[in-house]
Protein backbone atom coordinates (compact mmCIF):
# COMPACT_ATOMS: atom_id res chain seq x y z
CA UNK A 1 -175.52 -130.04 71.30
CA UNK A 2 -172.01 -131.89 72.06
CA UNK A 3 -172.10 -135.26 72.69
CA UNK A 4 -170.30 -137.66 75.48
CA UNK A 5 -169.77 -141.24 74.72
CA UNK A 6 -168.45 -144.20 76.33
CA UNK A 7 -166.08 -146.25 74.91
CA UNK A 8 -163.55 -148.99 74.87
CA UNK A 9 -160.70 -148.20 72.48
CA UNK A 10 -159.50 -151.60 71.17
CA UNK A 11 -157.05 -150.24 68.81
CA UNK A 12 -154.13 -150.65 71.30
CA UNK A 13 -153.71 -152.90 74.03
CA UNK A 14 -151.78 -153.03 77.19
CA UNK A 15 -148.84 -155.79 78.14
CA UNK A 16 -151.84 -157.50 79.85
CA UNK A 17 -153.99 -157.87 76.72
CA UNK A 18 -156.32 -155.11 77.87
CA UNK A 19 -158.18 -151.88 76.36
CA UNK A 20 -157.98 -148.19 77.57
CA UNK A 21 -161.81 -146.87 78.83
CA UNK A 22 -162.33 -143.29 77.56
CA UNK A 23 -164.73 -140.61 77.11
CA UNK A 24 -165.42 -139.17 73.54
CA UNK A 25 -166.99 -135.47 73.23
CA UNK A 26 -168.00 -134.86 69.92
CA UNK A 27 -169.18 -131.52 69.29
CA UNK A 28 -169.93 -130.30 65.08
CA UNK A 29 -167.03 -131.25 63.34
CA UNK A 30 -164.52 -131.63 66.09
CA UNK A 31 -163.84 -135.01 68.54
CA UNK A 32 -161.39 -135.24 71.55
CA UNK A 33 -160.91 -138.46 73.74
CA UNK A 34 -160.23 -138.34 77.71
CA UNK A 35 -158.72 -141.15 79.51
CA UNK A 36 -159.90 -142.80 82.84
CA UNK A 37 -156.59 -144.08 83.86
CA UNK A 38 -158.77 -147.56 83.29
CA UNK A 39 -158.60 -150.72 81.61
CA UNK A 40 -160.62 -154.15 80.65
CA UNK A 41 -161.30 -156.83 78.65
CA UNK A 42 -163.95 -156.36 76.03
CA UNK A 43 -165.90 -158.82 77.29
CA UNK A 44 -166.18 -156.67 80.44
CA UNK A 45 -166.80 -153.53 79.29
CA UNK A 46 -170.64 -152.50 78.83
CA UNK A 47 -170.60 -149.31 77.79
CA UNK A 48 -173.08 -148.19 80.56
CA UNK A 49 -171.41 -144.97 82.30
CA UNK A 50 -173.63 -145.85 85.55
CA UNK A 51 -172.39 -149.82 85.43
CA UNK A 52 -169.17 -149.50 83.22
CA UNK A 53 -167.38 -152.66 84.03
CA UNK A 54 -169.01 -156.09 84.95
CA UNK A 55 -169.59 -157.04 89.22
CA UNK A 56 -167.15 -160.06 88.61
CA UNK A 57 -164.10 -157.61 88.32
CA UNK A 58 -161.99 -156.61 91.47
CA UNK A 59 -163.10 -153.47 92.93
CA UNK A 60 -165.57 -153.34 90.61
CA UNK A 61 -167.79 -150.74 92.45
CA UNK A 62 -164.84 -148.50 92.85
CA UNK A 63 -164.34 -148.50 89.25
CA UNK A 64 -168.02 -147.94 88.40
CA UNK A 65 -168.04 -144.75 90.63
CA UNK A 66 -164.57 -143.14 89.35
CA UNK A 67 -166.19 -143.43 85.51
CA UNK A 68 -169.66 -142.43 86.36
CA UNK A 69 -168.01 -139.39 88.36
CA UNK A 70 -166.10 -138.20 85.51
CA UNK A 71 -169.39 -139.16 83.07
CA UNK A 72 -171.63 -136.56 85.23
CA UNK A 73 -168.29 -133.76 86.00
CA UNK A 74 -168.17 -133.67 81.75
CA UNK A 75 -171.95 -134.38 81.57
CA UNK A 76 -172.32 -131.01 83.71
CA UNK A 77 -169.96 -129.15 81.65
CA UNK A 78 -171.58 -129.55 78.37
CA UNK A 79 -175.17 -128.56 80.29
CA UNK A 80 -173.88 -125.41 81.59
CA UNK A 81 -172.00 -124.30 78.73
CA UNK A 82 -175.43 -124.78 76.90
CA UNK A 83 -177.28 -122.82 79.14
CA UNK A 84 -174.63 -119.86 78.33
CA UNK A 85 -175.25 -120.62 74.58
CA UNK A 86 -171.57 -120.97 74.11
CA UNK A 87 -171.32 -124.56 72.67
CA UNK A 88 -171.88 -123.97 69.27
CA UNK A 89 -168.59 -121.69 69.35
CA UNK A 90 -166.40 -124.45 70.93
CA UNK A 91 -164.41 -127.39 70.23
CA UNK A 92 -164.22 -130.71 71.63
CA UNK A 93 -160.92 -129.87 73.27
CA UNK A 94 -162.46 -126.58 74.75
CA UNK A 95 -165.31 -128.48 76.33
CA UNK A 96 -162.78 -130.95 77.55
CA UNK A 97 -160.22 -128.01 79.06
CA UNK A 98 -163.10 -126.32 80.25
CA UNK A 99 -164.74 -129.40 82.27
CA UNK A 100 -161.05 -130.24 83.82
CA UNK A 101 -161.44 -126.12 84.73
CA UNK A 102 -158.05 -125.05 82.74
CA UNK A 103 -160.16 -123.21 79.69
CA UNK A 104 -159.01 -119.58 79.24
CA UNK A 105 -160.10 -118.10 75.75
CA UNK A 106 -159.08 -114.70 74.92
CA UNK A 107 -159.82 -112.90 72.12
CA UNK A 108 -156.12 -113.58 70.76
CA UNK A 109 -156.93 -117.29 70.59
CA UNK A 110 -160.58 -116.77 69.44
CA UNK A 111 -159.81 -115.01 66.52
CA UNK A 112 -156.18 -116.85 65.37
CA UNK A 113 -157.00 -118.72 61.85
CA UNK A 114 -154.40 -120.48 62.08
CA UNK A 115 -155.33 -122.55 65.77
CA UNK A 116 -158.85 -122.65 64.11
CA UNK A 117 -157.28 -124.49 60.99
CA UNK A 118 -154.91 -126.55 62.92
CA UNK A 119 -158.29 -127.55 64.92
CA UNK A 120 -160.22 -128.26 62.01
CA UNK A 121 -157.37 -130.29 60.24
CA UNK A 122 -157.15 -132.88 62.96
CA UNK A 123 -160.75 -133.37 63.06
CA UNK A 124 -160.71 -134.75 59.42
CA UNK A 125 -161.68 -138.05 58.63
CA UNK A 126 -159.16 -139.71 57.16
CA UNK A 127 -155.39 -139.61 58.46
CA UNK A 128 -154.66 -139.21 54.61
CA UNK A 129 -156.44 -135.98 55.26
CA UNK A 130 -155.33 -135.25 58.52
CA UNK A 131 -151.54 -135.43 57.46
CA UNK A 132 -152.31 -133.31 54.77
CA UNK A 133 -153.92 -130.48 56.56
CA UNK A 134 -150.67 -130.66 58.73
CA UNK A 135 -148.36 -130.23 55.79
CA UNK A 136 -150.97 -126.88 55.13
CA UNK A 137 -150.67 -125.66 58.60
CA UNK A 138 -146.59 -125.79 58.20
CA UNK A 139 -146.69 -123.71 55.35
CA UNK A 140 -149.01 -121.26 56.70
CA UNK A 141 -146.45 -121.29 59.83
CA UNK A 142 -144.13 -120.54 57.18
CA UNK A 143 -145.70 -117.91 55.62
CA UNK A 144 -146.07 -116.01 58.66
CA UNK A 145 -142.15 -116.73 60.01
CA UNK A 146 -141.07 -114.94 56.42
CA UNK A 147 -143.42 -112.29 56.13
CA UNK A 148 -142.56 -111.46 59.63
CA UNK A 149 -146.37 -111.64 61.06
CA UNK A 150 -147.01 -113.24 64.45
CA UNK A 151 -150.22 -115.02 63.40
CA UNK A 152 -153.06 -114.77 61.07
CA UNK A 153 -156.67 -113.03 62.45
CA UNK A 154 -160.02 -114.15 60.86
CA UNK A 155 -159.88 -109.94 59.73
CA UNK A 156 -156.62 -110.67 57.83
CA UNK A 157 -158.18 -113.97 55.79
CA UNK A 158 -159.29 -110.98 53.00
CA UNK A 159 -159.10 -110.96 49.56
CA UNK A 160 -155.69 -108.79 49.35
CA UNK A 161 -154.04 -111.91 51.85
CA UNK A 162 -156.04 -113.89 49.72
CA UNK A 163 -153.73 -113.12 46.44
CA UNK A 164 -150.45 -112.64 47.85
CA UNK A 165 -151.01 -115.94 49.76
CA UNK A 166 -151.20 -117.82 46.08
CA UNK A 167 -148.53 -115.42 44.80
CA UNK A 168 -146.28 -116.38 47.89
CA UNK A 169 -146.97 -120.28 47.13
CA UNK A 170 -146.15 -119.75 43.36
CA UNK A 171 -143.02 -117.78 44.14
CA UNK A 172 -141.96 -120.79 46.66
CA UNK A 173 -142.10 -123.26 43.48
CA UNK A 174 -144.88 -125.16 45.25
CA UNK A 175 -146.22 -127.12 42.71
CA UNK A 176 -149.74 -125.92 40.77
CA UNK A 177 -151.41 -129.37 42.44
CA UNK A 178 -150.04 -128.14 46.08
CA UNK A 179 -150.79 -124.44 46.11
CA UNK A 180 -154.40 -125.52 44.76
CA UNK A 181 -155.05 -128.26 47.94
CA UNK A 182 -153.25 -125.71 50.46
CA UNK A 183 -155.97 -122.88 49.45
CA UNK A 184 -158.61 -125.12 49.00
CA UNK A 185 -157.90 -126.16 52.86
CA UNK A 186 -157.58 -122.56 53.83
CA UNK A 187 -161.57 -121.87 52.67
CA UNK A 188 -162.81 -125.01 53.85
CA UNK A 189 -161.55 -124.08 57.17
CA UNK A 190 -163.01 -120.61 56.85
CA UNK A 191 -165.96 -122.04 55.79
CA UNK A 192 -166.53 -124.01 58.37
CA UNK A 193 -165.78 -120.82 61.20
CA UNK A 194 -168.88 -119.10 59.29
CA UNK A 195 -170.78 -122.20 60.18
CA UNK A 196 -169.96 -122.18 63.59
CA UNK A 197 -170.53 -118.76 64.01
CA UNK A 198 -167.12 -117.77 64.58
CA UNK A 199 -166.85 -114.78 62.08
CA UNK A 200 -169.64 -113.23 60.18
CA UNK A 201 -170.64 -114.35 56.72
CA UNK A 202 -170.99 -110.56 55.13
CA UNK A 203 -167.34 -110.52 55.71
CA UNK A 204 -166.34 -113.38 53.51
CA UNK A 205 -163.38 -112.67 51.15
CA UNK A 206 -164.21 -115.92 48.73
CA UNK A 207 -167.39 -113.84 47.87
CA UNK A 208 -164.85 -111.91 45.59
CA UNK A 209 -161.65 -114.35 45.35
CA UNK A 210 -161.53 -117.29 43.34
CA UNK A 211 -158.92 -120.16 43.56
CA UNK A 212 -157.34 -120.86 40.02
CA UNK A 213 -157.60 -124.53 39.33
CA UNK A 214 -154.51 -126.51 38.54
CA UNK A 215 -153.68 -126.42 35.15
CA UNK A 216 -154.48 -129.03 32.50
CA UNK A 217 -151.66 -131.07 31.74
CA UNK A 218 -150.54 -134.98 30.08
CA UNK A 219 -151.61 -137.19 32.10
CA UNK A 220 -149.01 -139.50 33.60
CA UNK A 221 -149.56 -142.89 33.44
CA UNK A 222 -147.57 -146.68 32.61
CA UNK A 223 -147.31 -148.41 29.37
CA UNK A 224 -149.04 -151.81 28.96
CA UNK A 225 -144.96 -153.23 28.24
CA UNK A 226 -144.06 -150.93 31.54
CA UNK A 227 -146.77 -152.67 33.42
CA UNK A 228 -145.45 -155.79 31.91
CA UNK A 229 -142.05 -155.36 33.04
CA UNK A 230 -142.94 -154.54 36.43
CA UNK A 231 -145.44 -157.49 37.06
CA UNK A 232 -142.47 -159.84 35.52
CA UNK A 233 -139.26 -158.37 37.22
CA UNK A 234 -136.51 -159.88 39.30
CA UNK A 235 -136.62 -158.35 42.73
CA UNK A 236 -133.97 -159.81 44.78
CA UNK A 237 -135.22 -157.51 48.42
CA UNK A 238 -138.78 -158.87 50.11
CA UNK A 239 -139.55 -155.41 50.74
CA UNK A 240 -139.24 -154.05 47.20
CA UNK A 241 -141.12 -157.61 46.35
CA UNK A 242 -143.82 -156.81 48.57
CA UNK A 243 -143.99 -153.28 47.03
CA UNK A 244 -143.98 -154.36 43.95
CA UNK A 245 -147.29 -157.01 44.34
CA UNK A 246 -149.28 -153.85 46.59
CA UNK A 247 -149.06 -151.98 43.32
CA UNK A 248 -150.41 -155.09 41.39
CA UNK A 249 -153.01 -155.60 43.83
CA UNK A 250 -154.00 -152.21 43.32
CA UNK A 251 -153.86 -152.30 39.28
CA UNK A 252 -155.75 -155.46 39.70
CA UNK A 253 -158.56 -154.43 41.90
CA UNK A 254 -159.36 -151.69 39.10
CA UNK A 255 -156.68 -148.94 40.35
CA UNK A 256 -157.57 -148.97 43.88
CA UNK A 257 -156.30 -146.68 46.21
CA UNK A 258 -153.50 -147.39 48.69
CA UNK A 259 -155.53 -145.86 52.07
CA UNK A 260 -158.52 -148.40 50.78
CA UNK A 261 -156.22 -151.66 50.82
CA UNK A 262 -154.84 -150.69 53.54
CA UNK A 263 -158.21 -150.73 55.13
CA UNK A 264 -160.33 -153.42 52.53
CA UNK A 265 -162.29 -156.41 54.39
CA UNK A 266 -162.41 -159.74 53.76
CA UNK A 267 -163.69 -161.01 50.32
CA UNK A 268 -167.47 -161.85 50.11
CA UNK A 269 -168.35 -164.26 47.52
CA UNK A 270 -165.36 -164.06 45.44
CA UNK A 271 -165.54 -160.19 45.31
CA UNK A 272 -163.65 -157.45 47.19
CA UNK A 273 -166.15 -155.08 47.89
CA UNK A 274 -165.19 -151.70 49.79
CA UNK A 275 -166.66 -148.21 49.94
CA UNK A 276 -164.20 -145.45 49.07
CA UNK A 277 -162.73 -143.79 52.09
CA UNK A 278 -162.11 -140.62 49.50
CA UNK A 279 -165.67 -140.08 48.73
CA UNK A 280 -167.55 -141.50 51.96
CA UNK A 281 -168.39 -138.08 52.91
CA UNK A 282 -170.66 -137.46 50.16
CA UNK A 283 -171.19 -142.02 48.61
CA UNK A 284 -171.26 -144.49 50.50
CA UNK A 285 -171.97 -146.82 47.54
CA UNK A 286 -170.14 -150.20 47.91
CA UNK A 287 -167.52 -151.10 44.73
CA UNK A 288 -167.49 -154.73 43.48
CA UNK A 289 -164.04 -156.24 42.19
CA UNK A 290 -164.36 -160.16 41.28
CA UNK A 291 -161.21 -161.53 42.21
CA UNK A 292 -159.30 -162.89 39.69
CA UNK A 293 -156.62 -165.45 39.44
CA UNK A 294 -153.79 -163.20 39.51
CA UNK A 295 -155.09 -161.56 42.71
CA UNK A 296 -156.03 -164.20 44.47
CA UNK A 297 -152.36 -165.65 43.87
CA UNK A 298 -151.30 -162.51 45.88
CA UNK A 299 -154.25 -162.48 48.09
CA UNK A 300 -152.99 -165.64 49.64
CA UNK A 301 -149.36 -164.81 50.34
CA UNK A 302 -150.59 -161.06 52.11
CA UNK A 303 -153.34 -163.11 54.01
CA UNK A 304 -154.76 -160.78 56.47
CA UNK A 305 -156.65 -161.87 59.79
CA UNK A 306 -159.49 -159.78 60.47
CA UNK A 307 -158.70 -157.70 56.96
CA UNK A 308 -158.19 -158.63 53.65
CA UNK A 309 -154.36 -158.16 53.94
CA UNK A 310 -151.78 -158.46 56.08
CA UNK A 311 -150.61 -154.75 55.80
CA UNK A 312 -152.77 -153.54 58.72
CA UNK A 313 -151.76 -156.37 60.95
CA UNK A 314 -148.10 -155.02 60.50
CA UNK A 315 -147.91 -151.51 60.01
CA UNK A 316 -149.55 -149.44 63.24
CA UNK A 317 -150.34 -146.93 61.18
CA UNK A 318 -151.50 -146.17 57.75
CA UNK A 319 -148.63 -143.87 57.44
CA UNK A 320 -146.04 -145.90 58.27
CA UNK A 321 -147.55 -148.07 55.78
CA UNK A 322 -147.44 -145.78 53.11
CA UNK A 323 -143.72 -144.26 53.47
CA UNK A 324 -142.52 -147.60 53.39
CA UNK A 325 -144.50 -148.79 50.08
CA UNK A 326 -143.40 -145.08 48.47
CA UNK A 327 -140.26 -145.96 49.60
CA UNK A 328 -139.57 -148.99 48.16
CA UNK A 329 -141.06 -147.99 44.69
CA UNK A 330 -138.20 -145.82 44.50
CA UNK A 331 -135.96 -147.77 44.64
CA UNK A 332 -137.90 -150.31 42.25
CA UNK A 333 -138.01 -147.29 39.91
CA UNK A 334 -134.70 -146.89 39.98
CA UNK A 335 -133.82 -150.54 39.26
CA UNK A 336 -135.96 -150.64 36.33
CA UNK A 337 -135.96 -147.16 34.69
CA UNK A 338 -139.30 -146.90 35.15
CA UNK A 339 -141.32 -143.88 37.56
CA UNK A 340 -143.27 -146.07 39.64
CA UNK A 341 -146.23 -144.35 41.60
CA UNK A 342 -149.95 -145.44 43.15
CA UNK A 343 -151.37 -142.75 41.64
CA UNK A 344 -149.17 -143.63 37.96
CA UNK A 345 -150.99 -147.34 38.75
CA UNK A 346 -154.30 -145.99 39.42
CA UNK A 347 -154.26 -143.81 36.03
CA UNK A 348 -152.45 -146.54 33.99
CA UNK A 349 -155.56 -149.07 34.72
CA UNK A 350 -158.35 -146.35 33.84
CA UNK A 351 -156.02 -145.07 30.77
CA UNK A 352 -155.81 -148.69 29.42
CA UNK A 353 -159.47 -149.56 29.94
CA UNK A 354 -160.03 -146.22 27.84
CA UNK A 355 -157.64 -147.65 25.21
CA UNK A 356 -159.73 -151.11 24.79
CA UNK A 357 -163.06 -149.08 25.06
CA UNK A 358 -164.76 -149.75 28.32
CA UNK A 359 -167.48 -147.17 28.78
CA UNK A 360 -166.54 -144.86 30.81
CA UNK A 361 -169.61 -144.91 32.94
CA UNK A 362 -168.42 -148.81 33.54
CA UNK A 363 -164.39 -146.98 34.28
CA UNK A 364 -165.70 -144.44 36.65
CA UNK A 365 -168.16 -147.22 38.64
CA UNK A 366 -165.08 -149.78 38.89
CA UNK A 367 -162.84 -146.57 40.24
CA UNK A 368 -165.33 -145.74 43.15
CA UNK A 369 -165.91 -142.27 41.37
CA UNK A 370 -168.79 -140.20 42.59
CA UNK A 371 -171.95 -140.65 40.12
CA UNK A 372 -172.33 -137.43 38.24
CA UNK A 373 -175.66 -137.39 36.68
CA UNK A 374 -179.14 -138.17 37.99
CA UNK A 375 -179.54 -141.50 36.33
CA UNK A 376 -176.64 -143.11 37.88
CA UNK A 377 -177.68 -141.58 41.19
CA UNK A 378 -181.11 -142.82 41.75
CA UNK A 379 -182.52 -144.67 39.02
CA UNK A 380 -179.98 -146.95 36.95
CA UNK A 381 -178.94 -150.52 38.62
CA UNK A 382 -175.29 -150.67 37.71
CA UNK A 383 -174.15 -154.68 37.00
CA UNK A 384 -170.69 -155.36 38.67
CA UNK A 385 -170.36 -158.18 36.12
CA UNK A 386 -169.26 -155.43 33.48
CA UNK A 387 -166.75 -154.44 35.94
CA UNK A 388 -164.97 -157.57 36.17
CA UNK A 389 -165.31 -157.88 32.35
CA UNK A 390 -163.89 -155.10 31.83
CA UNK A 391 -160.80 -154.96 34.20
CA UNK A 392 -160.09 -159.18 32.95
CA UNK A 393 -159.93 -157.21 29.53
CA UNK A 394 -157.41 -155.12 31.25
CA UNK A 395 -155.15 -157.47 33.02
CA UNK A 396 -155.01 -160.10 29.89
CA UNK A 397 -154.10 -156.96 27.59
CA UNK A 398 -151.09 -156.06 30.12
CA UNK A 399 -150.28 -159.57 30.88
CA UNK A 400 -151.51 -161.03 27.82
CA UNK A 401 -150.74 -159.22 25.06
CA UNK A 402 -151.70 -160.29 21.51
CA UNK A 403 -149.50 -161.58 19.31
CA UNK A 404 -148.48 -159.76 16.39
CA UNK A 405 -148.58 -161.39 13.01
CA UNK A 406 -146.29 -161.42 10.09
């Protein structure tokens, strides 16, 4: 059954230093929020629909009664639309529109995929994820706009669409990586409709269709020297600077991803210790990084306040966050000649360790990879100490390379 909750969104606050009260309906995958028009301190806010905000504000019982109005008008809603058994088949946003009494569904808009998908996108976790199911729903807009077709049924998801879909992406010169997320998005969606009870499952087209994986090919990485010349260079802009230390940061905390130091939390007895926001849906084991000198010397000068770094303080979004870093590797890339990426700086620090012989067991712990075999699952302890063994091994290899002799 959908779910109402209040809440007190403290991610934003007014000129007056004070936080929007809203409802949240949650119902299977998919959440929308509904403003009250109201605001208060944190302190002030209980969370009780029936006694929302504390006596000591002004007009306090007025307040009270326009939230717990609304809390019982949405409250009724969900109750009635459970008695018809229609829940199950409805979104967050439907519950919402139908509450408010401006829901019309006909059977156009119950059976287009691509509303469903564009639905399903922005109830993602992640706003990694969320922009990327975005990018997907573009090019299935685009898809339609050039083959002419006004939108996409459930019926027409077959396995004939199916195959010229992938054709259509290859012909595009989307890249092998691209066509395989976008189609991989498309059944997940799907998927998801059959769970919902939105289509049939005897009707499912991935019964018969496979997606081709994405080709085997060199990985691309940095040289130790490349690594070297990046952790060494001359930057005379404080953005490409700052650039510049996120992707040492990264290589130093064992090739950690940009979304999870955007997000990391304070240190905890000398170790950074997150849970990866790619694999929290299925491990929500913590990774342990000891801090080492090197990061701690950039640690202090991207001093967070209620977050490890500063980033999240600055940047209102992750995205923002990330278009400027990508920007300004560019143009660090260009200075030195060298393709600078995250993900080239996540590889190059698991390619390395691979090169000085770290386990890989001990590679894909320090990484935050998913646990692949029973063992490492439920029965082996894993020591963190071989962790930051293994990544000083790294850092005094890129930094510190041996001397050669003769």
């Amino acid at each position: 059954m959908a779910k109402l909750t209040l809440l007190l969104d403290q991610r934003k606050a007014n000129t007056q230093g004070m936080f929007p009260v809203k409802f949240l309906i949650s119902n299977g995958t998919s959440t929308t929020t509904i403003s009250t028009g109201i605001f208060t301190m944190p302190r002030l806010f209980s969370g009780d629909p029936a006694q929302a905000i504390h006596r000591s504000v002004p007009n306090a019982k007025t307040v009270n009664q326009t939230i717990y109005s609304l809390y019982c008008k949405y409250c009724d809603a969900i109750l009635d639309l459970d008695k018809q058994n229609k829940l199950r088949k409805m979104t967050a946003a439907e519950i919402r529109e139908y509450a408010a009494g401006n829901y019309q569904k006909d059977e156009a808009q119950s059976t287009d995929f691509i509303a469903f998908f564009k639905e399903y996108g922005e109830s993602r976790n992640t706003p990694k994820t969320r922009m990327s199911y975005a990018y997907a729903e573009g090019v299935l807009r685009d898809y339609c706009a050039e083959k002419k077709l006004r939108h996409i049924r459930f019926d027409d998801v077959n396995y004939p669409f199916l195959t010229k879909f992938a054709r259509w992406l290859r012909d595009t010169r989307r890249g092998e990586s691209t066509r395989h997320m976008i189609e991989c998005y498309v059944r997940a969606a799907y998927k998801e409709a059959e769970k919902r009870h939105i289509i049939p499952r005897d009707k499912d087209p991935y019964f018969d269709y496979s997606i081709a994986p994405v080709p085997q090919k060199d990985i691309e990485t940095l040289t130790a020297d490349e690594m070297r010349a990046l952790a060494s260079a001359r930057l005379y802009s404080l953005n490409n600077e700052r650039a510049r230390d996120i992707a040492l940061m990264s290589f130093y905390l064992c090739g950690v991803n940009l979304l999870d130091l955007y997000e990391m939390d304070a240190p905890v007895n000398g170790e950074v210790v997150y849970v990866r926001h790619k694999t929290q849906r299925v491990n929500m084991r913590e990774v342990h990084v000891r801090i080492e000198d090197e990061l701690q010397a950039l640690l202090n000068k991207y001093k967070g306040t209620e977050t490890l770094l500063s980033f999240k303080d600055e940047c209102a979004s992750y995205e923002t966050f990330q278009r400027r870093t990508t920007l300004h590797l560019r143009a660090i890339s260009k200075t030195l000649g060298i393709d600078i990426t995250m993900a080239k700086i996540r590889r190059t620090w698991a390619t390395i360790a691979g090169e000085l012989d770290v386990p890989e067991l001990v590679i894909n712990k320090s990484m935050g990879h998913v646990d692949k075999t029973i063992n490492t699952r439920h029965y082996v302890e894993y020591k963190w100490i071989k962790t930051a063994e293994a990544n000083r091994k790294v850092i005094d290899y890129v930094l510190n390379p041996p001397k050669s002799v003769g």
